[in-house]
Every structure is written in structure tokens, then in C-alpha cells.
Protein backbone atom coordinates (compact mmCIF):
# COMPACT_ATOMS: atom_id res chain seq x y z
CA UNK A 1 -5.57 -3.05 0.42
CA UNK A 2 -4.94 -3.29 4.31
CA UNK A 3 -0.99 -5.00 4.61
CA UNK A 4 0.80 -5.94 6.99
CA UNK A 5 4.63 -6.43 6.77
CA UNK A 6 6.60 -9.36 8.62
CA UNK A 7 9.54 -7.75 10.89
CA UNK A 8 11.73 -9.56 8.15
CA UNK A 9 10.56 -6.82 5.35
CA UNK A 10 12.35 -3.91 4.51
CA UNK A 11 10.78 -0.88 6.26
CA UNK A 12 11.98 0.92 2.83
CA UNK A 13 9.47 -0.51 0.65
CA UNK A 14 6.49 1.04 2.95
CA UNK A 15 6.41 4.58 0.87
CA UNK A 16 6.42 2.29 -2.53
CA UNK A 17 3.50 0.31 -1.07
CA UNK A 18 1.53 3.44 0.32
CA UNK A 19 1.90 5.55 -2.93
CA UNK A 20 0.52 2.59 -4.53
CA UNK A 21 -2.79 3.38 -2.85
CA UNK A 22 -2.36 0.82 0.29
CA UNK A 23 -2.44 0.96 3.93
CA UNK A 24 -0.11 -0.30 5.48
CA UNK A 25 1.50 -1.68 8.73
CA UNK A 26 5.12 -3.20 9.62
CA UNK A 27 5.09 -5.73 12.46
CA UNK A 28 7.97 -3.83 14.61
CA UNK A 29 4.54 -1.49 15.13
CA UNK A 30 2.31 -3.65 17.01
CA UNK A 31 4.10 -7.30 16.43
CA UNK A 32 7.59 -7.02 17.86
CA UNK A 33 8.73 -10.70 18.15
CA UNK A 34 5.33 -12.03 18.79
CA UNK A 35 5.75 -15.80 17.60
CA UNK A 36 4.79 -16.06 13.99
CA UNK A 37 0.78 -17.63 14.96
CA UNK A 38 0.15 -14.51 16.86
CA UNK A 39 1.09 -12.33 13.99
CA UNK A 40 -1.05 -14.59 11.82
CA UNK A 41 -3.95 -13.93 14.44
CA UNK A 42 -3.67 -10.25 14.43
CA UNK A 43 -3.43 -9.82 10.86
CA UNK A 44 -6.58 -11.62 10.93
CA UNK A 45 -8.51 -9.69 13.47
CA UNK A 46 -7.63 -6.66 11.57
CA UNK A 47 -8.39 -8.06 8.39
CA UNK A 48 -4.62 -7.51 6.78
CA UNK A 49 -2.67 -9.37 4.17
CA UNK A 50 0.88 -10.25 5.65
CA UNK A 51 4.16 -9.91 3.33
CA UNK A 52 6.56 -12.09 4.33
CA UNK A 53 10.13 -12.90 3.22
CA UNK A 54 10.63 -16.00 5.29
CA UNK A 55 8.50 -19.28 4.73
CA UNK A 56 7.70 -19.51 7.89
CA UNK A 57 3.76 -18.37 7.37
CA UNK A 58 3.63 -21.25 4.62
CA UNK A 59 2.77 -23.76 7.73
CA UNK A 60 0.32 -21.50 8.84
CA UNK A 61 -1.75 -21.38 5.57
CA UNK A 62 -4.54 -23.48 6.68
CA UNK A 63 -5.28 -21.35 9.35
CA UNK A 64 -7.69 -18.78 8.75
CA UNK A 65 -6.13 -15.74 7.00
CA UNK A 66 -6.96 -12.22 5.14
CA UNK A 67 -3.80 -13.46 2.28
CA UNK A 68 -0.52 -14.18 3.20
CA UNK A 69 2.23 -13.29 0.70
CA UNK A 70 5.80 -15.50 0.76
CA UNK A 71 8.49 -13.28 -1.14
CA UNK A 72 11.66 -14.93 -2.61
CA UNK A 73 14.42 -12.57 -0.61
CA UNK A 74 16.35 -12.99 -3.85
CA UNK A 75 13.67 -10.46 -5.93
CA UNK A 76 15.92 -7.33 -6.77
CA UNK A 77 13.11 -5.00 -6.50
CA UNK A 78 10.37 -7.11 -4.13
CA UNK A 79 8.07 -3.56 -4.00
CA UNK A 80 7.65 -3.75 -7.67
CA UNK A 81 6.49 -7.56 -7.48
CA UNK A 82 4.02 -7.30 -4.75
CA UNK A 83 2.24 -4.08 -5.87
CA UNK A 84 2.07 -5.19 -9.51
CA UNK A 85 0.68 -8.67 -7.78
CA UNK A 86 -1.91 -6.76 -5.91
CA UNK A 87 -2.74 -4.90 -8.97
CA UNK A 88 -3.45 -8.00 -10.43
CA UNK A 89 -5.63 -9.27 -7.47
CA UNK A 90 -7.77 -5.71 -6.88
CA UNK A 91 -11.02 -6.35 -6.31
CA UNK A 92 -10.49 -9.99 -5.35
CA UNK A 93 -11.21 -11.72 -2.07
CA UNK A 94 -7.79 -12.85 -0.71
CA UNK A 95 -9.00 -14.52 2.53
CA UNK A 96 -7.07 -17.84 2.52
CA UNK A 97 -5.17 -17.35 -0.60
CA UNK A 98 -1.46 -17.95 -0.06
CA UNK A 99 0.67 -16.04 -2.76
CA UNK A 100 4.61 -17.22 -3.13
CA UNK A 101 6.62 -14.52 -5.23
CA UNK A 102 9.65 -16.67 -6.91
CA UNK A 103 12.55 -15.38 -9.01
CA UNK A 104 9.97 -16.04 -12.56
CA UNK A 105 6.47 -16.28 -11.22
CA UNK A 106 3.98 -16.00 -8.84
CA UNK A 107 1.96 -19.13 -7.49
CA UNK A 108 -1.22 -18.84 -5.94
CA UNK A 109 -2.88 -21.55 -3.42
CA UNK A 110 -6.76 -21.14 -2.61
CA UNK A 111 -8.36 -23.15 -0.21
CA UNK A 112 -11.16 -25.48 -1.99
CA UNK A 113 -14.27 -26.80 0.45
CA UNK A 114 -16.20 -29.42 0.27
CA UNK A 115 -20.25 -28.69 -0.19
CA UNK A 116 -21.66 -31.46 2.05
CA UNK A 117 -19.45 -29.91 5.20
CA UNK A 118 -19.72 -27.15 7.28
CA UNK A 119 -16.24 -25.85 6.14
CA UNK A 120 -14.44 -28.40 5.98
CA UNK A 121 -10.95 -27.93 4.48
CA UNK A 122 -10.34 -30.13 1.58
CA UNK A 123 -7.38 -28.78 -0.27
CA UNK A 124 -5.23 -26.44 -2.19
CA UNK A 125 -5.72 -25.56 -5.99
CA UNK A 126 -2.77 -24.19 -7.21
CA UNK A 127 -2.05 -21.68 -10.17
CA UNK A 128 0.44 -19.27 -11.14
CA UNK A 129 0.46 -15.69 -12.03
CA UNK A 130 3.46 -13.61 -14.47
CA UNK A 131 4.20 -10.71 -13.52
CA UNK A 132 6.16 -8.38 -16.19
CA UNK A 133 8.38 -6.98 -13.74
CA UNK A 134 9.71 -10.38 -12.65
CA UNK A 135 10.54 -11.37 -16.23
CA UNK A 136 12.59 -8.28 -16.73
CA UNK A 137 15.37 -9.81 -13.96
């Protein structure tokens, strides 16, 4: 999966994330201190998930997005969460999905359209995801 790391992430978890298989980008790369909507942007013109450990993406969820994950900064081991959460979600679209990484769970908010529109957004449908490596803590 294509990533993209907020400037807030660790640049140490980039090895765990790319010897899980994915390719991935930090933000200090090609993002330094753009404002938080122009990350969002780029992200989407390169079609990249963003890892985040601030909330600051969650108001930027209705905006069109490849995935945008919110980690809780208080995860001992955040690597471990995320790339047993992308396990989870291979082989699933994850354009406009907003994942939030907590201390016991994952929850995950799609974007659900009405059929009479062109698009229109309607709202969220939340569920949650365990992960066994967040259960361990």
C-alpha cells in the first residue's frame, strides 16, 4: 500500500512499514509544513493513505481522500498497530475511509452516498476493528 506519514510520525517506524511490503513516504520529503489541506491534497493526487498522530486530518475527512489513519500517540508500539490494520484491510478500497487507532480498538468511518445524487455525501457508518496486538497492552 502507497503511505504517507504526517511530519508528526516517527521517521523510525518507516523500515517496520517498508519490510511489511509498503511504500512509503514521510511528509518532511515533499510536505514540510504545508498546512494540513495541502497535505490532504497531495496524498490524494498521489493516491497515498496518510498516518497521522494528531487529529487534525479528522476535519478533513469529508474531503476526498485515498484513507487517512488517526493514531492514538499513546500506542506503545504504533508500527505494529497500523501494519497489522493494513493487513486486515489488503485488498480493500480505502478511498474515504477514515481509520482512528485507540489504546483497545480500531474504528473505521466510510462514507455512505445516496443513489438518487450524483455523489452526494450523506454520512458516516461507523464500525470497529480488534487488533491482537492492541489487546496485548
Amino acid at each position: 500500500m502507497k503511505l504517507l506519514l504526517d511530519e508528526n510520525v516517527p521517521v523510525d517506524i518507516i523500515g517496520d512499514l517498508k519490510r511489511a511490503g509498503h511504500d512509503v513516504e514521510h511528509a518532511n520529503k515533499n510536505c514540510r509544513q504545508m498546512p494540513d489541506s495541502k497535505v490532504l491534497e497531495y496524498a490524494f493526487k498521489n493516491k497515498r493513505l496518510i498516518i497521522s498522530f494528531d487529529s487534525d486530518f479528522c476535519n478533513l475527512r469529508k474531503r476526498e481522500h485515498y484513507g487517512i489513519i488517526k493514531v492514538n500517540g499513546k500506542i506503545k508500539k504504533p508500527a505494529n498497530a497500523i501494519i497489522e490494520l493494513l493487513k486486515k484491510e489488503k485488498n480493500k478500497d480505502t478511498k474515504n475511509i477514515y481509520y482512528q487507532i485507540d489504546l483497545k480498538k480500531v474504528s473505521k468511518e466510510e462514507k455512505v452516498y445516496g443513489k438518487k445524487h450524483k455523489n452526494p455525501f450523506k454520512q458516516f457508518h461507523k464500525t470497529y476493528i480488534i487488533l491482537e496486538c492492541l489487546e496485548q497492552n
